[in-house]
PDB file of N, CA and C in Angstrom:
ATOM      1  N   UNK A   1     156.599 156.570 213.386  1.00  0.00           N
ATOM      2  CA  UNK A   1     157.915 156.779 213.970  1.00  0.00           C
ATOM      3  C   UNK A   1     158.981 156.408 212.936  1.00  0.00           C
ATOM      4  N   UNK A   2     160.085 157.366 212.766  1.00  0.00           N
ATOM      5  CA  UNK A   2     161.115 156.868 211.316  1.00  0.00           C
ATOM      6  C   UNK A   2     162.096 155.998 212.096  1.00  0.00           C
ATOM      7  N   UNK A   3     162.208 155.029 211.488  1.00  0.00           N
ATOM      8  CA  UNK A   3     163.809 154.185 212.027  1.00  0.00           C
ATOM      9  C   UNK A   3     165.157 155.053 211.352  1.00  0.00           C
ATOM     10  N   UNK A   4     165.862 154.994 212.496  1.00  0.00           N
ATOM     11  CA  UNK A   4     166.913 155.907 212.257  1.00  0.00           C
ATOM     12  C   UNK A   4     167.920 154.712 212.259  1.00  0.00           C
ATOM     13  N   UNK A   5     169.056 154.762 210.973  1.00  0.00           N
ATOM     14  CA  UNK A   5     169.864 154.035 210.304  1.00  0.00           C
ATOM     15  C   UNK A   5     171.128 154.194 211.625  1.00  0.00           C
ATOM     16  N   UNK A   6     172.190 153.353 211.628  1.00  0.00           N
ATOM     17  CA  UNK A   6     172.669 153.549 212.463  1.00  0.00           C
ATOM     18  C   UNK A   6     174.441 154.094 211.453  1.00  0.00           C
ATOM     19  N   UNK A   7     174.019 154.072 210.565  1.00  0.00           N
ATOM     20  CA  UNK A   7     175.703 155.135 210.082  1.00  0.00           C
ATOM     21  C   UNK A   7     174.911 155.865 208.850  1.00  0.00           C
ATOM     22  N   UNK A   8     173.887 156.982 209.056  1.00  0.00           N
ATOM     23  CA  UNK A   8     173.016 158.201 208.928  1.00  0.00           C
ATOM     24  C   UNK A   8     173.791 159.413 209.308  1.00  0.00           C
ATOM     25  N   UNK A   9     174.015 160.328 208.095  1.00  0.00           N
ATOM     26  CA  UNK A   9     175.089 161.765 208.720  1.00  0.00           C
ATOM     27  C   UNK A   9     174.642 162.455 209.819  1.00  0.00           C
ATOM     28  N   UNK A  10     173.529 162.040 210.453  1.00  0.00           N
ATOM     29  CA  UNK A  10     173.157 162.345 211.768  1.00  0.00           C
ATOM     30  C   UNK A  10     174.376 161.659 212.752  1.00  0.00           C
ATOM     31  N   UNK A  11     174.330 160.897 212.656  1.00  0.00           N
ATOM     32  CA  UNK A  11     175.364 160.084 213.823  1.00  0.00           C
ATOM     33  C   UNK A  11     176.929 160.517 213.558  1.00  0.00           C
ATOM     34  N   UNK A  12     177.178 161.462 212.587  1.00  0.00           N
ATOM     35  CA  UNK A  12     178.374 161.851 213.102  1.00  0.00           C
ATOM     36  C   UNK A  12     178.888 162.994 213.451  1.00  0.00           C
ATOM     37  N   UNK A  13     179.924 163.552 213.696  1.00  0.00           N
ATOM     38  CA  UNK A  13     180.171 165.252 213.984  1.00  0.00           C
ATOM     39  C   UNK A  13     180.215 166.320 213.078  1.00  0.00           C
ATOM     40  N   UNK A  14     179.528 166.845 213.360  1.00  0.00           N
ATOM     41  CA  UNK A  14     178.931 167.639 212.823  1.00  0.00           C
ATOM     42  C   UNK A  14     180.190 168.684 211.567  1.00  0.00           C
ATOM     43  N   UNK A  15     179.838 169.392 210.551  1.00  0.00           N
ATOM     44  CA  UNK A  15     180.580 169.440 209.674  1.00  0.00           C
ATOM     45  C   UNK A  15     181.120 171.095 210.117  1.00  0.00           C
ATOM     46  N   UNK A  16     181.555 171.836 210.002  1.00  0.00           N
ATOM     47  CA  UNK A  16     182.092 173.209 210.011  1.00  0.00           C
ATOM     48  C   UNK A  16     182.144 173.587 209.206  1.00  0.00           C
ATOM     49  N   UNK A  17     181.519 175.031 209.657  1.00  0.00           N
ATOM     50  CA  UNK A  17     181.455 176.225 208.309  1.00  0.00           C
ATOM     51  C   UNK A  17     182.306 176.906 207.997  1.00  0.00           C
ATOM     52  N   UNK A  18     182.301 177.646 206.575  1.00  0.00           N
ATOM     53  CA  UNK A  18     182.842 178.008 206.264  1.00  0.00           C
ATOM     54  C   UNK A  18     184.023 179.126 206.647  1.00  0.00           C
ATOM     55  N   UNK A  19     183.506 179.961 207.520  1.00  0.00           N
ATOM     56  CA  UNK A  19     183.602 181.217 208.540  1.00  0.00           C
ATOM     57  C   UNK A  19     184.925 180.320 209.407  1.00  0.00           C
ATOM     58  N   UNK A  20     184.705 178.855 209.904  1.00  0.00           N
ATOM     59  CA  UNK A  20     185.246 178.877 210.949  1.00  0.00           C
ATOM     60  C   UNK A  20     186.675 177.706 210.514  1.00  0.00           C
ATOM     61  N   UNK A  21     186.492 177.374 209.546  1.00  0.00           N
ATOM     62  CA  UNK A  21     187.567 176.814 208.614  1.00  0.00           C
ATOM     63  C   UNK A  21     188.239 177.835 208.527  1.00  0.00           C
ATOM     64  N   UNK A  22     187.800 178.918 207.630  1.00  0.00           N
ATOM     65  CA  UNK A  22     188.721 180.166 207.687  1.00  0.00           C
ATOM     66  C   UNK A  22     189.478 180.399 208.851  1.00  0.00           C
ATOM     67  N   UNK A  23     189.114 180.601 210.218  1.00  0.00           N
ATOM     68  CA  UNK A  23     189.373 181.046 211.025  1.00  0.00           C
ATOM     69  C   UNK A  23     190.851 179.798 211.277  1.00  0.00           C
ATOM     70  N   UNK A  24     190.538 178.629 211.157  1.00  0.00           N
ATOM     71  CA  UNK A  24     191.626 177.657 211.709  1.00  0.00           C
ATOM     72  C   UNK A  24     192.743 178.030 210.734  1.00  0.00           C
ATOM     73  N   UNK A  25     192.091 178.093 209.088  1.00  0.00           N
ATOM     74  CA  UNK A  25     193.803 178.435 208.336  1.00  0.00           C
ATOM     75  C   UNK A  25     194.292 179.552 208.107  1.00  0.00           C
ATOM     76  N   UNK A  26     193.977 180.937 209.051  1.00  0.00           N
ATOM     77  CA  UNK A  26     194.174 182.026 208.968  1.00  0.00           C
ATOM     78  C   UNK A  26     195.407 182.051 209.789  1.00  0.00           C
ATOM     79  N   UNK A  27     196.601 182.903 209.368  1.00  0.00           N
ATOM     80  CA  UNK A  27     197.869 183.324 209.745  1.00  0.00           C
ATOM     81  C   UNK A  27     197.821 183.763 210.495  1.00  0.00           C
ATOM     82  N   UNK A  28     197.419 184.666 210.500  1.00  0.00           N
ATOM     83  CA  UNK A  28     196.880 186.275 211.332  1.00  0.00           C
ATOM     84  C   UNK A  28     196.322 185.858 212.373  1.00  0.00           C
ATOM     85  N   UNK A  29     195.148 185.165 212.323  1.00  0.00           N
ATOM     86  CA  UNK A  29     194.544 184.814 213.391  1.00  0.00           C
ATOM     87  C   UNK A  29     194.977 183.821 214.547  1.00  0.00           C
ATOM     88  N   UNK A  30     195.491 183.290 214.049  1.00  0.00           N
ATOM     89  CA  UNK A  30     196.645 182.438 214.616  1.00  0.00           C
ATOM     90  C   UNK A  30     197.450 183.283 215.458  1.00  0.00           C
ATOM     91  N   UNK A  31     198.013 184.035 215.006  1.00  0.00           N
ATOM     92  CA  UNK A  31     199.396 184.849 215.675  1.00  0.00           C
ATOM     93  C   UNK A  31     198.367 185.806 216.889  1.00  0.00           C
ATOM     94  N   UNK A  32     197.359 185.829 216.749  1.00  0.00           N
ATOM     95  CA  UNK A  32     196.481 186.975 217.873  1.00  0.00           C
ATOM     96  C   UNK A  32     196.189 186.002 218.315  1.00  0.00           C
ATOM     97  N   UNK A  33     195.459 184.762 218.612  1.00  0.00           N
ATOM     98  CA  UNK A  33     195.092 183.835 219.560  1.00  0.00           C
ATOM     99  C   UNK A  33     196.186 183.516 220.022  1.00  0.00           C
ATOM    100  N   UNK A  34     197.806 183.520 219.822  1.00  0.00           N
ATOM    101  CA  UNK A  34     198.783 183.088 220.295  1.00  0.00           C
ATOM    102  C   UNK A  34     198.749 183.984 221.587  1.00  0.00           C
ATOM    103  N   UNK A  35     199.375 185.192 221.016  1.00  0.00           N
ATOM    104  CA  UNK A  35     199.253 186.217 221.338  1.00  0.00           C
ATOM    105  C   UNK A  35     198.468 186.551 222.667  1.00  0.00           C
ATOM    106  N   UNK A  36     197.643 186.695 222.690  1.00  0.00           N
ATOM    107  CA  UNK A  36     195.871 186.826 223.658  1.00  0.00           C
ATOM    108  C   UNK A  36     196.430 185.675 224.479  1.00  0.00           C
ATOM    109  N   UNK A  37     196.585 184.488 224.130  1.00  0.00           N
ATOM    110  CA  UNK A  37     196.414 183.318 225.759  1.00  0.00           C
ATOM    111  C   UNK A  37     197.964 183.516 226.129  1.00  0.00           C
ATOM    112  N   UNK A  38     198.969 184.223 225.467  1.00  0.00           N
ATOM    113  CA  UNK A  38     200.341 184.384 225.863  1.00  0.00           C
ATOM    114  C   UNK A  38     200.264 185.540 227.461  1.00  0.00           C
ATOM    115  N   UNK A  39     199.804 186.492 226.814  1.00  0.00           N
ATOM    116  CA  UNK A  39     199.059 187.542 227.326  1.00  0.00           C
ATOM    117  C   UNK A  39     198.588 187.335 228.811  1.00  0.00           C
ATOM    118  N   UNK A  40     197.261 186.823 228.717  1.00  0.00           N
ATOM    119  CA  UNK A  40     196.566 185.925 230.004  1.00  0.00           C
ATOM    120  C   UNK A  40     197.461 185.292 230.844  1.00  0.00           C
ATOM    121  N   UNK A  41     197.901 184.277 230.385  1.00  0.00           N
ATOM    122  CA  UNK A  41     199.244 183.581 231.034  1.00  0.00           C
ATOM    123  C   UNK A  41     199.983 184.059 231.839  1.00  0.00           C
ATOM    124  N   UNK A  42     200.509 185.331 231.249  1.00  0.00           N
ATOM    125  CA  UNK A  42     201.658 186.155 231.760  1.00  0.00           C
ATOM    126  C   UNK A  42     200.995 186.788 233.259  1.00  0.00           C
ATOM    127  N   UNK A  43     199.615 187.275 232.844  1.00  0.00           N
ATOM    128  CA  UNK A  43     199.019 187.907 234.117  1.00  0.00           C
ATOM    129  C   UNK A  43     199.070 187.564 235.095  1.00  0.00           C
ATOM    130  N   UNK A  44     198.322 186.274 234.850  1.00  0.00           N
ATOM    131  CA  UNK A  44     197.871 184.949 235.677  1.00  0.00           C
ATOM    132  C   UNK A  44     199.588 185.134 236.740  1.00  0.00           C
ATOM    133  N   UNK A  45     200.296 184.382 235.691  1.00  0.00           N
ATOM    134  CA  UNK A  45     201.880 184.259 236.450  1.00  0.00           C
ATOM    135  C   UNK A  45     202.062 185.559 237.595  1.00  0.00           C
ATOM    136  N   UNK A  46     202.114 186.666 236.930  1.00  0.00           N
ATOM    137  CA  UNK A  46     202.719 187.894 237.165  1.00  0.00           C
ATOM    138  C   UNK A  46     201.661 188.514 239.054  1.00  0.00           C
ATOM    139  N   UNK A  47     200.319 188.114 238.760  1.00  0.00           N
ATOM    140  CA  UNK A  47     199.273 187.734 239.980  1.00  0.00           C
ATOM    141  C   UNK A  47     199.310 186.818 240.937  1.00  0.00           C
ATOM    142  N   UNK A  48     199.996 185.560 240.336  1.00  0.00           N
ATOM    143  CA  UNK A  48     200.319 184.891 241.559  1.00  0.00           C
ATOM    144  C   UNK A  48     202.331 185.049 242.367  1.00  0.00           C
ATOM    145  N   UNK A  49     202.483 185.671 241.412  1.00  0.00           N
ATOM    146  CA  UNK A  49     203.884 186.079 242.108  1.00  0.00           C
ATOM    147  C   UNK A  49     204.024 187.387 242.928  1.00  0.00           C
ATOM    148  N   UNK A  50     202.782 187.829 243.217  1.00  0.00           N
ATOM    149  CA  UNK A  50     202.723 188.713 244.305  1.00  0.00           C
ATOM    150  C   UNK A  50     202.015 188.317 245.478  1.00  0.00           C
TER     151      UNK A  50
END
């Protein structure tokens, strides 16, 4: 059985790839996720005001 160290890069959160780093400092992508839950929102609103 291995003894597991107790501050081992297992015990912490986990690191992010490359793909999805991109995705957080992307402009663009940014402005369409704005966009998209702006969107939803509005529905949502626009559905319960009938």
């Amino acid at each position: 059985m291995k003894h597991i160290e107790q501050y081992e890069q297992s015990g912490y959160t986990p690191v992010s790839g490359k793909f999805t780093l991109f995705l957080r400092n992307c402009v663009i992508w940014q402005i369409i996720q704005f966009a998209w839950i702006n969107l939803k929102m509005t529905i949502l609103i626009v559905k319960s005001h009938h």
